[in-house]
Protein backbone atom coordinates (compact mmCIF):
# COMPACT_ATOMS: atom_id res chain seq x y z
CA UNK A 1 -5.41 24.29 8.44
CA UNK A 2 -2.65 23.21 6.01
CA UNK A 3 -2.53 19.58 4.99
CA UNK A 4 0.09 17.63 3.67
CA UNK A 5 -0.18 14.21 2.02
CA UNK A 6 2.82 11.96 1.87
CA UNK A 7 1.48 9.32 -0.27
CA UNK A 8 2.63 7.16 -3.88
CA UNK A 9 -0.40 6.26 -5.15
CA UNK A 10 -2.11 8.55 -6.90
CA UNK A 11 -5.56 7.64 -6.51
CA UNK A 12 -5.02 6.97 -3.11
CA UNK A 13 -3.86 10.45 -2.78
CA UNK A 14 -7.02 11.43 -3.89
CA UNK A 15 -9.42 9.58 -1.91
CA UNK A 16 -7.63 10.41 0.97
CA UNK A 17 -8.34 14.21 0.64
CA UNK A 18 -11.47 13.24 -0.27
CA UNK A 19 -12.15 11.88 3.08
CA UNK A 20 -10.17 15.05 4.71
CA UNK A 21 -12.48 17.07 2.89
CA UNK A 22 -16.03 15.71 3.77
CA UNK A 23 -15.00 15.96 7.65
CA UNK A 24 -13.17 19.04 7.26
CA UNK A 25 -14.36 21.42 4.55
CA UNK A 26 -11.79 24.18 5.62
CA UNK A 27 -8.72 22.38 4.85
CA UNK A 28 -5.93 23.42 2.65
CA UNK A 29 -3.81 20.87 1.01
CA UNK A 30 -0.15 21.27 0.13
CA UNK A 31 0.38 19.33 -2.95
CA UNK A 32 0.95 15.84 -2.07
CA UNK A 33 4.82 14.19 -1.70
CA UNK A 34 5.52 10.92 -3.31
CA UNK A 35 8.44 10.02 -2.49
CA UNK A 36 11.62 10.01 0.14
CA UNK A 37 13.46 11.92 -1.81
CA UNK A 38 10.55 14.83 -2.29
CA UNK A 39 10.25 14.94 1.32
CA UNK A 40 13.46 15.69 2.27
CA UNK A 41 13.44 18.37 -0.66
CA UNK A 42 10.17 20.21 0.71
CA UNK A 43 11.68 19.98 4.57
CA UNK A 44 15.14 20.87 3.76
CA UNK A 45 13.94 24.19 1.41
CA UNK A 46 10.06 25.00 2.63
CA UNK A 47 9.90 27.63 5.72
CA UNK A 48 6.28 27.36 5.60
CA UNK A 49 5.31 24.00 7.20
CA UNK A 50 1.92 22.25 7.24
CA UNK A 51 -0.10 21.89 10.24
CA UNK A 52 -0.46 18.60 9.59
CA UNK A 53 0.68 15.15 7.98
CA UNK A 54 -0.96 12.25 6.64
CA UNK A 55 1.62 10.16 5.84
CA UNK A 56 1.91 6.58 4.31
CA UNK A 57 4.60 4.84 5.48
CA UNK A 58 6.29 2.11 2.68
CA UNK A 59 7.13 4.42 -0.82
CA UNK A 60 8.60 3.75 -3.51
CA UNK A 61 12.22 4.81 -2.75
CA UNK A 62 12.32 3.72 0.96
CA UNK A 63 10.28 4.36 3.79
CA UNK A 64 8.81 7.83 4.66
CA UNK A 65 10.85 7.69 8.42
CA UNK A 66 13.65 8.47 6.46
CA UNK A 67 12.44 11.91 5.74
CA UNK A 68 11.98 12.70 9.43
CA UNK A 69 15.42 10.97 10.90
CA UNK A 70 17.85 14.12 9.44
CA UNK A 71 15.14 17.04 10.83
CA UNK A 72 13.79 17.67 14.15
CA UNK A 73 10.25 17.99 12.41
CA UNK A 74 7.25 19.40 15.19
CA UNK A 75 4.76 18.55 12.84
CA UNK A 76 2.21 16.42 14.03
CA UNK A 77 1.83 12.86 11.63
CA UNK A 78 -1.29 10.59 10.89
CA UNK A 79 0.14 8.07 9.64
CA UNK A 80 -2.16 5.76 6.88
CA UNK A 81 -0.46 2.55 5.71
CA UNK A 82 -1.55 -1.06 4.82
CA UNK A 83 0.97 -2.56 7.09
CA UNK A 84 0.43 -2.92 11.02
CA UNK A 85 4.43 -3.30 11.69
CA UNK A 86 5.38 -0.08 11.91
CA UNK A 87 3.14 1.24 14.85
CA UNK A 88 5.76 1.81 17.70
CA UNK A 89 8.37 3.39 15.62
CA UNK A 90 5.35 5.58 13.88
CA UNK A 91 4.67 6.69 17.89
CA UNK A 92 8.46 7.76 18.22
CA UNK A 93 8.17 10.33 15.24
CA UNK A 94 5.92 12.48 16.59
CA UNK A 95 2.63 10.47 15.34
CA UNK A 96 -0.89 11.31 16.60
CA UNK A 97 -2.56 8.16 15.17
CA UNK A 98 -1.80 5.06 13.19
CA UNK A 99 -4.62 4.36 10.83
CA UNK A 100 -4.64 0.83 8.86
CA UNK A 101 -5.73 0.48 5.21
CA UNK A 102 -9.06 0.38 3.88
CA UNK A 103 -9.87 3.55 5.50
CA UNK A 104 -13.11 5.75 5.53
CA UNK A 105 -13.98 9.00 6.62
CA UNK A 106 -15.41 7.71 10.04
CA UNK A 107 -11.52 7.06 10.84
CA UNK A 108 -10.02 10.22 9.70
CA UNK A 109 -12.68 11.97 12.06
CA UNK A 110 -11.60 10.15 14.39
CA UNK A 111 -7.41 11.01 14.16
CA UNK A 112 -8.21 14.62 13.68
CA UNK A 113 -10.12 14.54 16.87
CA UNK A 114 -7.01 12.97 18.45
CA UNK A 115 -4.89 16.30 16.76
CA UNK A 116 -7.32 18.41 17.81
CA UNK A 117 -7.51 17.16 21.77
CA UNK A 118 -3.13 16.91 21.14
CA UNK A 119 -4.00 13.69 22.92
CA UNK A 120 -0.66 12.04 21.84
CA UNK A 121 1.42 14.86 24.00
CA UNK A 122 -0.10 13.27 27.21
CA UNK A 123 0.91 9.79 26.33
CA UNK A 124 3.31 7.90 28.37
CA UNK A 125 6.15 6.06 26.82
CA UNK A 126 4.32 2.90 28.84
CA UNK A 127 1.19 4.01 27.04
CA UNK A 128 2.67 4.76 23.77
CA UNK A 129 3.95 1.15 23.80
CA UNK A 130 0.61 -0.28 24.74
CA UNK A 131 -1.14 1.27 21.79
CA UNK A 132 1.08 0.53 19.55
CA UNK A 133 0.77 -2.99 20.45
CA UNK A 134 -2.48 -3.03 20.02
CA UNK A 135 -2.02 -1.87 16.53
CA UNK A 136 0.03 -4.39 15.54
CA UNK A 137 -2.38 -7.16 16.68
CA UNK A 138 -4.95 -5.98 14.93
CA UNK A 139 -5.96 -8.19 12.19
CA UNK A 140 -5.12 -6.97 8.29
CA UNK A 141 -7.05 -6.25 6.01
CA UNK A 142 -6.00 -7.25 2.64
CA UNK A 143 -6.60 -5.85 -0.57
CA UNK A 144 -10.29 -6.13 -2.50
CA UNK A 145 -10.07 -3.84 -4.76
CA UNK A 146 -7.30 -1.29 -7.13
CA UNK A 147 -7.18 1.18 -9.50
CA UNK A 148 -6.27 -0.14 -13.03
CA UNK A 149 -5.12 2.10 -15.65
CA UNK A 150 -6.69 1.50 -18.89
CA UNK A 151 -5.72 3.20 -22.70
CA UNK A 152 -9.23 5.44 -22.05
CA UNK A 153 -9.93 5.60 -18.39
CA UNK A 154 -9.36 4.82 -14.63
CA UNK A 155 -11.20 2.36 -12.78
CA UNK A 156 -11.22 0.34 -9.61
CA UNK A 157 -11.19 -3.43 -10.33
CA UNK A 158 -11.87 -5.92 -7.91
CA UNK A 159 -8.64 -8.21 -7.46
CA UNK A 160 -10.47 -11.83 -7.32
CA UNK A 161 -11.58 -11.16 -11.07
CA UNK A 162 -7.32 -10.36 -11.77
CA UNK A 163 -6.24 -13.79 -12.77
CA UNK A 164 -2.13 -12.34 -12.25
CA UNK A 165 -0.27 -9.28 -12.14
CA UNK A 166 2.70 -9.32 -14.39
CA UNK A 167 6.11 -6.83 -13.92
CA UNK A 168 7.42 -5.91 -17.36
CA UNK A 169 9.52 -2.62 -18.15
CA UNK A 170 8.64 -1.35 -14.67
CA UNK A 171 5.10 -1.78 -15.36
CA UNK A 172 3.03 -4.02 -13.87
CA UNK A 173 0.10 -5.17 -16.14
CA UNK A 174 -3.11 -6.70 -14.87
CA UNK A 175 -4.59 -10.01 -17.03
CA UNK A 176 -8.75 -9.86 -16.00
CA UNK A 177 -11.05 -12.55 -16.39
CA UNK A 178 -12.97 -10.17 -18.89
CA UNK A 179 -9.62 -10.08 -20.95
CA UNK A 180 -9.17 -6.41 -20.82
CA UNK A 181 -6.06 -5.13 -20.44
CA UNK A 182 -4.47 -2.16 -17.83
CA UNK A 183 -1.74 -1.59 -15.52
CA UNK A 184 -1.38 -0.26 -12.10
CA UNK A 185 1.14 2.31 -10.27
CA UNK A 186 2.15 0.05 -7.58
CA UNK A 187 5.41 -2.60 -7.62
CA UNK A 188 4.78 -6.44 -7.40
CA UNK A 189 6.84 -6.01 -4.34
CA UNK A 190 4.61 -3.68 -2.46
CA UNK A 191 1.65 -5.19 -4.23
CA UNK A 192 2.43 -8.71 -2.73
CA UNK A 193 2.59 -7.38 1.07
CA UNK A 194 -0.98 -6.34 0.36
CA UNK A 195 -2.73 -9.50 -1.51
CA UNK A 196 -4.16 -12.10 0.45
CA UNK A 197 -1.61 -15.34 0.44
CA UNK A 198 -4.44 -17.61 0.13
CA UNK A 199 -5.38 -16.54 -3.06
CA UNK A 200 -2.34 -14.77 -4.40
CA UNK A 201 1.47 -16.11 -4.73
CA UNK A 202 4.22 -14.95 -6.06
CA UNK A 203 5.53 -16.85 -8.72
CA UNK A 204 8.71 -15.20 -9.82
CA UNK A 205 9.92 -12.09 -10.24
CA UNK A 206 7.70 -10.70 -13.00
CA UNK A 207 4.40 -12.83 -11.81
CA UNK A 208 1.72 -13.06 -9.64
CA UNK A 209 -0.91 -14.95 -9.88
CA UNK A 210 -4.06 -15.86 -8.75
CA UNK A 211 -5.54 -19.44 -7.61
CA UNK A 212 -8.53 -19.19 -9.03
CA UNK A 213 -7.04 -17.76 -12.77
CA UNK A 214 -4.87 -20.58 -12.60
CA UNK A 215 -6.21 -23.10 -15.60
CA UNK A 216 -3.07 -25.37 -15.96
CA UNK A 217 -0.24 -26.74 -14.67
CA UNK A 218 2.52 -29.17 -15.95
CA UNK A 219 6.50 -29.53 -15.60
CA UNK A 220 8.61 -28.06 -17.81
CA UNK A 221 12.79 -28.91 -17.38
CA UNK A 222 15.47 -28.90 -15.15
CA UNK A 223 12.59 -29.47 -12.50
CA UNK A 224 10.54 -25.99 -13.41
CA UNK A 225 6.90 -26.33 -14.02
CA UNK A 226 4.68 -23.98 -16.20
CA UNK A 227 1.76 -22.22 -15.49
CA UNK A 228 -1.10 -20.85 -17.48
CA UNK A 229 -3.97 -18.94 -16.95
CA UNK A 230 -7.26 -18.37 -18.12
CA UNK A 231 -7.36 -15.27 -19.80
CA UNK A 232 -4.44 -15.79 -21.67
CA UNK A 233 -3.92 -19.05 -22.08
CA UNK A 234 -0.72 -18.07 -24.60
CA UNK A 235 1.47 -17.09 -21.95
CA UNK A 236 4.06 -19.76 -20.61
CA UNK A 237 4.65 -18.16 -16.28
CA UNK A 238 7.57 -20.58 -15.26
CA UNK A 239 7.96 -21.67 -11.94
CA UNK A 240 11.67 -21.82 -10.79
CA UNK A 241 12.58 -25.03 -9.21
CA UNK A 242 13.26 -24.15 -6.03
CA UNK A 243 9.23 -22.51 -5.78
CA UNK A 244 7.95 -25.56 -7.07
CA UNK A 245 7.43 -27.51 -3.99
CA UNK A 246 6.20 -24.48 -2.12
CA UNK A 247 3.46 -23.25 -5.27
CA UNK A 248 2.22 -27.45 -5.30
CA UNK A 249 1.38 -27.19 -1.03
CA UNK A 250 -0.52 -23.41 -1.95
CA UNK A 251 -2.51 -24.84 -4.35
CA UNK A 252 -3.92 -27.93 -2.23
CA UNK A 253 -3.84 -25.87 0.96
């Protein structure tokens, strides 16, 4: 069976066929699509389609339904995302499951059961609707751990020991509580939709940062405070006036 993965993170890329892998040994991967733009490349030009997709659903130029809206694509979709409000209009392009990030092999198993029993084909529109609900009320699950990129190797990190993530030159760098330094291929944008609010907030544009890395607070001008944290104690984050009022009520929440 041909696979393809429509994923922008490169180590979850990986782990994902990882997990194909382990429950399906056979499986033959077309190298993986990161972005909107790539996919409607490969469908426009490629005569020999996948069996399958495992597709993430928020990428870096836009979201992966724009691939599908221009082609009248047969190919069944798994789709694997962290975000749970997509599930009804995941069922209307041609989806056979609608998997929410962590995931683990037990889950893939699972989908690919689904494809293999074409379950989805005997769906009602009633039914379709139902599940989808169901997906969207399921409770997230947000982010414990990432992949950092450091100057020698790649590692997962656990996010309560990453005092903030900080945008710079389209880069977002990670400040740790054991003062190494990395970065990480994902946006502050995405990244925020995936942190848990009650520990994370963003800042500003170029920061987030996290409660428990915060080491001091005072105001600054023009009603802006700064913020410092505590593996770099150097850098001045400024919080714009009109986040002020919302950062003091996180804090004491």
């Amino acid at each position: 069976m041909k696979i393809l993965i429509i994923e922008d993170e490169i180590p979850a890329q990986r782990y994902l066929k990882k997990c194909i892998e382990k429950v399906m040994p056979s499986a033959e991967f077309i190298f993986p699509i990161q972005s909107v733009e790539e996919g409607k490349e490969f469908f426009n030009s490629k005569s020999d389609l996948p069996d399958l997709i495992f597709s993430d659903i928020e990428l870096s130029d836009g979201l992966s339904f724009d691939i599908y809206k221009d082609i009248d694509l047969k190919v069944p979709i798994i789709f694997v995302t962290a975000y749970n409000d997509y599930a009804l209009r995941a069922f209307e392009v041609n989806s056979v499951d609608y998997l929410l990030k962590p995931i683990n092999e037990s889950d893939i198993e699972k989908s690919l059961e689904k494809f293999n029993n074409n379950t989805i084909n005997h769906l009602s529109n009633e039914t379709i609707k139902d599940v989808a609900k169901g997906v969207e009320q399921q409770e997230l699950s947000f982010r414990q751990r990432i992949w950092v990129n450091y100057p020698t190797n790649l590692t997962i990190a656990e996010v309560n020991q990453i005092h903030a993530f900080q945008s710079e030159n389209k880069t977002v760098f990670v400040h740790q509580d054991n003062g190494v330094s990395g970065h990480i291929d994902l946006t502050l944008d995405k990244l925020e939709k995936e942190l848990d609010p009650e520990y994370f907030f963003r800042v500003n544009r170029q920061f987030i940062v996290n409660i428990n890395g915060v080491v001091s607070i005072e105001p600054h001008y023009n009603g802006k405070w700064v913020l410092r944290i505590k593996s770099d104690e150097q850098i001045e984050i400024i919080i714009p006036k009109e986040k002020v009022s919302k950062f003091k009520q996180w804090m004491v929440k």
